[in-house]
N, C-alpha and C. Protein backbone atom coordinates (compact mmCIF):
# COMPACT_ATOMS: atom_id res chain seq x y z
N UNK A 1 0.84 -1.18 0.00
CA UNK A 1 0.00 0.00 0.00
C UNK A 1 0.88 1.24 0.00
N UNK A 2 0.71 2.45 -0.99
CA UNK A 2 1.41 3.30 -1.33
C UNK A 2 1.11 4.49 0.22
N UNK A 3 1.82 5.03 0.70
CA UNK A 3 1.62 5.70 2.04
C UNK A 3 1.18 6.64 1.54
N UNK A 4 -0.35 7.64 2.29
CA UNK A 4 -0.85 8.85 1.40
C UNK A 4 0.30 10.15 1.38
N UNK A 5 -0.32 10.99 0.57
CA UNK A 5 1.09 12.18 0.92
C UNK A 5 0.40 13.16 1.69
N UNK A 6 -0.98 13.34 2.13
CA UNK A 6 -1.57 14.57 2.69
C UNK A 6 -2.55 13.53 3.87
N UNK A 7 -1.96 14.12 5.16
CA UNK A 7 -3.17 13.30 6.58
C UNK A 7 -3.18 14.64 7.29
N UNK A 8 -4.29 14.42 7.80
CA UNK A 8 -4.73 15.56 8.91
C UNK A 8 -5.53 16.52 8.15
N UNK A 9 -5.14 17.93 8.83
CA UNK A 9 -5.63 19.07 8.73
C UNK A 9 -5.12 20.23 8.62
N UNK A 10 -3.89 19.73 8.21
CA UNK A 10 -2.66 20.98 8.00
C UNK A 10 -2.64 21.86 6.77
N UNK A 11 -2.48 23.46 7.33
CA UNK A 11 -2.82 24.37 6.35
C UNK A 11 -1.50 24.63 5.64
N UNK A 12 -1.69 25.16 4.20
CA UNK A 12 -0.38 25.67 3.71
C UNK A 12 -0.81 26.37 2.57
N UNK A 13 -0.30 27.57 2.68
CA UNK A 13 -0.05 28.33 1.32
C UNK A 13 0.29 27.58 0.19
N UNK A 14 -0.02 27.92 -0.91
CA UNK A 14 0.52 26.87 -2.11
C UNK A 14 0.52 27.48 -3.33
N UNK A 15 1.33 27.84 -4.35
CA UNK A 15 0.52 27.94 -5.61
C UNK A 15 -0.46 26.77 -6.40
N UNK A 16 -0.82 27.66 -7.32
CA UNK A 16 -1.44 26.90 -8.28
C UNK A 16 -0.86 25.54 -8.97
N UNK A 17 0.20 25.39 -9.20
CA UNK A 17 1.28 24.48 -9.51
C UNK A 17 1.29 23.56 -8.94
N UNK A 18 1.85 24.48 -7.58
CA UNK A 18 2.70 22.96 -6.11
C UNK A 18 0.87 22.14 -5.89
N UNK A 19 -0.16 23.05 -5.94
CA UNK A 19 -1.37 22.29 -5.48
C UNK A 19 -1.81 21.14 -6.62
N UNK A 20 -1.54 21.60 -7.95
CA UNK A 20 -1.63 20.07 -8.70
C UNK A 20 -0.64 18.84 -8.19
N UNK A 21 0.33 19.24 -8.06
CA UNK A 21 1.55 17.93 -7.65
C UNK A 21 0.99 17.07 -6.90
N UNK A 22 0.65 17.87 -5.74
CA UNK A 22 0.26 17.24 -3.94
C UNK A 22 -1.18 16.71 -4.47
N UNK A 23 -1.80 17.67 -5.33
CA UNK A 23 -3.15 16.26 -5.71
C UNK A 23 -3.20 15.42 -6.47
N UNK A 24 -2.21 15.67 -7.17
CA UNK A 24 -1.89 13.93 -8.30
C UNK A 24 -1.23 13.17 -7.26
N UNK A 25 -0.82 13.46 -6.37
CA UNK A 25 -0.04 12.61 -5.10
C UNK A 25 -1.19 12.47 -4.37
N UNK A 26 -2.10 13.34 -4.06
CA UNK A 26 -3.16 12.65 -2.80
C UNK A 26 -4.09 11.40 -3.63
N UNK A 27 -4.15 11.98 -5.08
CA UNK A 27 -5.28 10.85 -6.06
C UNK A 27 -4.62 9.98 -6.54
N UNK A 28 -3.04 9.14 -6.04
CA UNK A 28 -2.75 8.27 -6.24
C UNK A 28 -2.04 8.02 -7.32
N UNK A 29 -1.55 9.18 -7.88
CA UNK A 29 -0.75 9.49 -9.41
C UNK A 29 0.44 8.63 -8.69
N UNK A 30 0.97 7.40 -9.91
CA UNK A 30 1.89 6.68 -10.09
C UNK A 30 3.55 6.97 -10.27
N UNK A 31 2.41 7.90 -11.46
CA UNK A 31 3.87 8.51 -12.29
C UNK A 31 3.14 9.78 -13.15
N UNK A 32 4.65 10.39 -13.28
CA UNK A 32 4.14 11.86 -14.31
C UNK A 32 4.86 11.64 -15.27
N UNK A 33 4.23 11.46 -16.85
CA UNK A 33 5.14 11.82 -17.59
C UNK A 33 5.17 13.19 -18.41
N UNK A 34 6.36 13.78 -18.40
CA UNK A 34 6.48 15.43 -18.80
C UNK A 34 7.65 15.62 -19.73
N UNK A 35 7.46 17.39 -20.25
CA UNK A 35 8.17 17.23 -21.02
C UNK A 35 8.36 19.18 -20.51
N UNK A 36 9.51 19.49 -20.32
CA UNK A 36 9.75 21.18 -19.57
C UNK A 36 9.25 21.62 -20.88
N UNK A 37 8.32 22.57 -20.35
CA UNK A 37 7.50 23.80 -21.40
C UNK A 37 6.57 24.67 -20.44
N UNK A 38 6.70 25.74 -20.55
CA UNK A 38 5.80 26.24 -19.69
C UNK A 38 4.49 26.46 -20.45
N UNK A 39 3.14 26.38 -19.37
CA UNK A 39 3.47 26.14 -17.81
C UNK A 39 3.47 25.50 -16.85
N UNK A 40 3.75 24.72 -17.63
CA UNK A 40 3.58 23.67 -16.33
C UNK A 40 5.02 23.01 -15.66
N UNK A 41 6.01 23.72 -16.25
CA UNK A 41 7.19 23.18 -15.22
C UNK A 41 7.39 23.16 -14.15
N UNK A 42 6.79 24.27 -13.37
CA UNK A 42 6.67 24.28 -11.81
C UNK A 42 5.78 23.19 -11.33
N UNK A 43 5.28 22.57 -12.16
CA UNK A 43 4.48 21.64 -11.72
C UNK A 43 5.09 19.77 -11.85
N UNK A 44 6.28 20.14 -12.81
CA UNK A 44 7.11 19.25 -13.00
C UNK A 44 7.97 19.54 -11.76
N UNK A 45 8.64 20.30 -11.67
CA UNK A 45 9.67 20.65 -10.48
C UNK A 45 8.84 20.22 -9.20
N UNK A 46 7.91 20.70 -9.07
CA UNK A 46 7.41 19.97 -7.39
C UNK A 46 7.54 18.62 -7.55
N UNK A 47 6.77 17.89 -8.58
CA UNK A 47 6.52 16.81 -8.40
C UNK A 47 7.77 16.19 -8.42
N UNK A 48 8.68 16.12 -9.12
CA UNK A 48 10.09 15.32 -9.28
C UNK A 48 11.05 15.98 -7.28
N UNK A 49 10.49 16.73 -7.07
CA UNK A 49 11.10 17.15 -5.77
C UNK A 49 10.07 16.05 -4.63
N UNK A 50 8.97 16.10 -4.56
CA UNK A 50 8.00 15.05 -3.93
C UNK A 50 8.20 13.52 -3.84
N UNK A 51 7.34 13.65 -5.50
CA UNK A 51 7.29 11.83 -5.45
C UNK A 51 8.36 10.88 -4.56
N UNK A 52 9.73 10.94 -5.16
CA UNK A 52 10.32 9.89 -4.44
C UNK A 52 10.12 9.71 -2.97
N UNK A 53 9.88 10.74 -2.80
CA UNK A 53 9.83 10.58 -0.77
C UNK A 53 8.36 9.77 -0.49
N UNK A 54 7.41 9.71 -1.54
CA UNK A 54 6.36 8.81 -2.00
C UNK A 54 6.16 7.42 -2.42
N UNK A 55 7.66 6.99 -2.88
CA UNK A 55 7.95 6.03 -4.39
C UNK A 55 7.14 6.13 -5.39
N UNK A 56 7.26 7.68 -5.59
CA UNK A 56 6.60 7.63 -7.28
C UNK A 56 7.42 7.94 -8.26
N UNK A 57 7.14 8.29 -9.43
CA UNK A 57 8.41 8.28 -10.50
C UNK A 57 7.99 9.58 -11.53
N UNK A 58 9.08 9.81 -11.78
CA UNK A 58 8.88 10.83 -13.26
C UNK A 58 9.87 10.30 -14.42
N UNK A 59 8.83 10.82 -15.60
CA UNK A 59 9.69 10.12 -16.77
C UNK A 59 9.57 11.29 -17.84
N UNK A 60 10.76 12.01 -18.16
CA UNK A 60 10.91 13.00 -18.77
C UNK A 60 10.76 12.71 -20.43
N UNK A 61 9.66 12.78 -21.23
CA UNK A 61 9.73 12.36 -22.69
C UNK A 61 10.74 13.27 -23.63
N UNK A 62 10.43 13.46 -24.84
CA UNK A 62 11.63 13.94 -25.89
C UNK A 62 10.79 14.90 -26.13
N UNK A 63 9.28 14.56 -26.26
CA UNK A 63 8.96 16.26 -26.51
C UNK A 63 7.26 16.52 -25.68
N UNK A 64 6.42 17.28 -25.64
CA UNK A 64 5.46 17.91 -25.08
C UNK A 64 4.12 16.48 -26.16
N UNK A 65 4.33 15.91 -27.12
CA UNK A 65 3.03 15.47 -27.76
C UNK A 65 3.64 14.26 -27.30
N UNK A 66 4.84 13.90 -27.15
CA UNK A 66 5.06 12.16 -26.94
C UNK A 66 4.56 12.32 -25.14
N UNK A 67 4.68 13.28 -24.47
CA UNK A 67 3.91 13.42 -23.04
C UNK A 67 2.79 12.78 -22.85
N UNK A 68 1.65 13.28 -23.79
CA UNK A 68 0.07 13.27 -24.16
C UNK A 68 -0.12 11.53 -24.33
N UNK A 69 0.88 10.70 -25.25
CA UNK A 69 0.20 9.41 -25.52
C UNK A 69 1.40 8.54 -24.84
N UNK A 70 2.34 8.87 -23.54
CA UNK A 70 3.15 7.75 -23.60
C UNK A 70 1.80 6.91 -22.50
């Protein structure tokens, strides 16, 4: 069983960004696959800073459309 990443009731400032990461991490996201383009790199950067402390993974593709169908 994958350990959740969010328990309790603890508040935190967040952007828009860091709050997708932590909810593809609270909804059980496996893996991200990405490709740096903004905007969503900050959203790559949290998550590749996160996951492992999760055991989740990121897999960086070759471009932004091989992202969409790997």
């Amino acid at each position: 069983m994958v350990e959740k990443p969010i328990t309790g009731t603890t508040r935190a400032f967040m952007t828009g960004n860091e709050t997708v990461a932590w909810a593809a991490l609270a909804a059980g996201a496996d893996i991200m696959f990405g490709y740096p383009i903004t905007p969503q790199n900050e959203i790559m950067h949290y998550w590749t800073r996160l996951a492992p402390k999760f055991g989740r993974e990121f897999l960086q593709t070759e471009d932004e459309i091989s992202a969409g169908f790997t």
